[in-house]
C-alpha atoms as a PDB file:
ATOM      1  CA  UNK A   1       0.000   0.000   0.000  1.00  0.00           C
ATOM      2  CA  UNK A   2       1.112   3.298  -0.793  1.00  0.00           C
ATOM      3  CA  UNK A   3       1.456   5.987   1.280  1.00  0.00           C
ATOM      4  CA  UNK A   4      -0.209   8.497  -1.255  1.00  0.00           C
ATOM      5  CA  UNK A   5      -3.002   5.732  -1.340  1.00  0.00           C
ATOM      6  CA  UNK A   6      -3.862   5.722   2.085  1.00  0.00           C
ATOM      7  CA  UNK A   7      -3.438   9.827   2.614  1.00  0.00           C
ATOM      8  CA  UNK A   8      -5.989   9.937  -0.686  1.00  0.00           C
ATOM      9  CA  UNK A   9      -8.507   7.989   0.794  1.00  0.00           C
ATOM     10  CA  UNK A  10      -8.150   9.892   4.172  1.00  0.00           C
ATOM     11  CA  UNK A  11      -8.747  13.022   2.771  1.00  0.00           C
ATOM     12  CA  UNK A  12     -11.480  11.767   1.060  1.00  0.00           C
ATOM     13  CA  UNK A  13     -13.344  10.306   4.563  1.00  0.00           C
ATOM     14  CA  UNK A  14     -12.494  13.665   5.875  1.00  0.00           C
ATOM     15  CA  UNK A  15     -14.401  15.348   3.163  1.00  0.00           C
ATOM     16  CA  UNK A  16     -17.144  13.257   3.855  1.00  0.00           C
ATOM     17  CA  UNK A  17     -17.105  14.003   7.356  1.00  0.00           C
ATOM     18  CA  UNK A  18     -15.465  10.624   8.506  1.00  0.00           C
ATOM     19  CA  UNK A  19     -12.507  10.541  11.341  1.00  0.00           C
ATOM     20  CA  UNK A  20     -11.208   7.204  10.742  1.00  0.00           C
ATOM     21  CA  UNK A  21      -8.323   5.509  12.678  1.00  0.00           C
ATOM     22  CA  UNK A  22      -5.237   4.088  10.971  1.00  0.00           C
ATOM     23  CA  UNK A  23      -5.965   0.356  12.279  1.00  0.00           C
ATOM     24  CA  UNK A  24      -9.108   0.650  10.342  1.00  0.00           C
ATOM     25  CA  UNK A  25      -7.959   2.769   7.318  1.00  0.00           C
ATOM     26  CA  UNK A  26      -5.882   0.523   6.771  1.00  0.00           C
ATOM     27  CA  UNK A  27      -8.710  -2.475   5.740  1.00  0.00           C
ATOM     28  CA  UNK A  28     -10.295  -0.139   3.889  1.00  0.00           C
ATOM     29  CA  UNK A  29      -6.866   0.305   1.315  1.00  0.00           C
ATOM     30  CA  UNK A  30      -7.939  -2.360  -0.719  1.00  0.00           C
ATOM     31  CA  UNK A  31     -11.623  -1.638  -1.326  1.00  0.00           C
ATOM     32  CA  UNK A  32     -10.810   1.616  -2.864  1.00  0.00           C
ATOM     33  CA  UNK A  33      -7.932   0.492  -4.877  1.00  0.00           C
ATOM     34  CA  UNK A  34     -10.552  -2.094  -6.301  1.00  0.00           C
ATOM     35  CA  UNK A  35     -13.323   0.579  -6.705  1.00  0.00           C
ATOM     36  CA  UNK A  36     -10.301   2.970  -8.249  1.00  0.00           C
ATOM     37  CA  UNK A  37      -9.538   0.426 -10.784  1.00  0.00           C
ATOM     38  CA  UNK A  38     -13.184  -0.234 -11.701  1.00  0.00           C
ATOM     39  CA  UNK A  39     -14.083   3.596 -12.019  1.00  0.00           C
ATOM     40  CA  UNK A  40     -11.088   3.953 -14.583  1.00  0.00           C
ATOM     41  CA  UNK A  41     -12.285   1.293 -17.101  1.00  0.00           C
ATOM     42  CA  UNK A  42     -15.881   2.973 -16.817  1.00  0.00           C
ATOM     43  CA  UNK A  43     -14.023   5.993 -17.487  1.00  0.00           C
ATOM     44  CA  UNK A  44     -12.337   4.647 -20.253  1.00  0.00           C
ATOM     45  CA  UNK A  45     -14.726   3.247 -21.767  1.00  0.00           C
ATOM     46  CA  UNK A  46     -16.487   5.174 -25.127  1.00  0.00           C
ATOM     47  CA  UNK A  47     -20.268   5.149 -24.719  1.00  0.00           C
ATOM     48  CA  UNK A  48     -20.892   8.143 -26.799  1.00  0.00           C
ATOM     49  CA  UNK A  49     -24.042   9.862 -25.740  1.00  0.00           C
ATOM     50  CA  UNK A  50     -25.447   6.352 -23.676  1.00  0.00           C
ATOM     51  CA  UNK A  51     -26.272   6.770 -20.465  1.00  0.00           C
ATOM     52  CA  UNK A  52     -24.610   4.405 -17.437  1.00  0.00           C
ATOM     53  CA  UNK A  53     -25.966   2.682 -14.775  1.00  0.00           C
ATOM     54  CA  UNK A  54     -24.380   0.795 -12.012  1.00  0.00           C
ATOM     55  CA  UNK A  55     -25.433  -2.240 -10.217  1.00  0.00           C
ATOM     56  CA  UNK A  56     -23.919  -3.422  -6.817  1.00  0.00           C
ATOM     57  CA  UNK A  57     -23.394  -6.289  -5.849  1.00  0.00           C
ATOM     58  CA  UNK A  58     -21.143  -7.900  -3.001  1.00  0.00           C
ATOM     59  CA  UNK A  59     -20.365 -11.131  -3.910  1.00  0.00           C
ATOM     60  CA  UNK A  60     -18.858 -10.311  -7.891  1.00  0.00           C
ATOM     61  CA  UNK A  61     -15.737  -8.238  -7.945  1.00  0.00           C
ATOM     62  CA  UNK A  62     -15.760  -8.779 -11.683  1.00  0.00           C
ATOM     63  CA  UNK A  63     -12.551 -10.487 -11.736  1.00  0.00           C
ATOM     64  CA  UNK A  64     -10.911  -8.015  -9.003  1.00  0.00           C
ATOM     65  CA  UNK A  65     -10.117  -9.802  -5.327  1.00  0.00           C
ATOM     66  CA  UNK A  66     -10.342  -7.827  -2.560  1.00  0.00           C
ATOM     67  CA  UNK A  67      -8.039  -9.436   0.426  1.00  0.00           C
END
């Protein structure tokens, strides 16, 4: 885990209003790198003028393995 990682995601849960502690930042590194990842192939991906929708779902991590 990076050290620019973990400071990103900090200042995001600040943002949001969220004072977590390190011990549980920490489990929360690889989440976001997963959801990172999956928010730059949406990105990358050309749709034109279609609109996106997302589904959640906690069991599929659409070939991405959170540990």
């Amino acid at each position: 885990m990076s050290s620019e990682t973990k400071e990103e995601l900090r200042t995001l849960l600040e943002h949001a209003g969220y004072d977590v502690p390190d011990n549980e930042l920490d489990g929360m590194i690889r989440v976001y790198q997963i959801n990172q990842a999956r928010l730059k192939l949406l990105h990358a991906a050309d749709l034109d003028d279609e609109e996106v929708a997302g589904t959640f779902s906690p069991k599929t991590t659409g070939g991405l393995e959170a540990s």
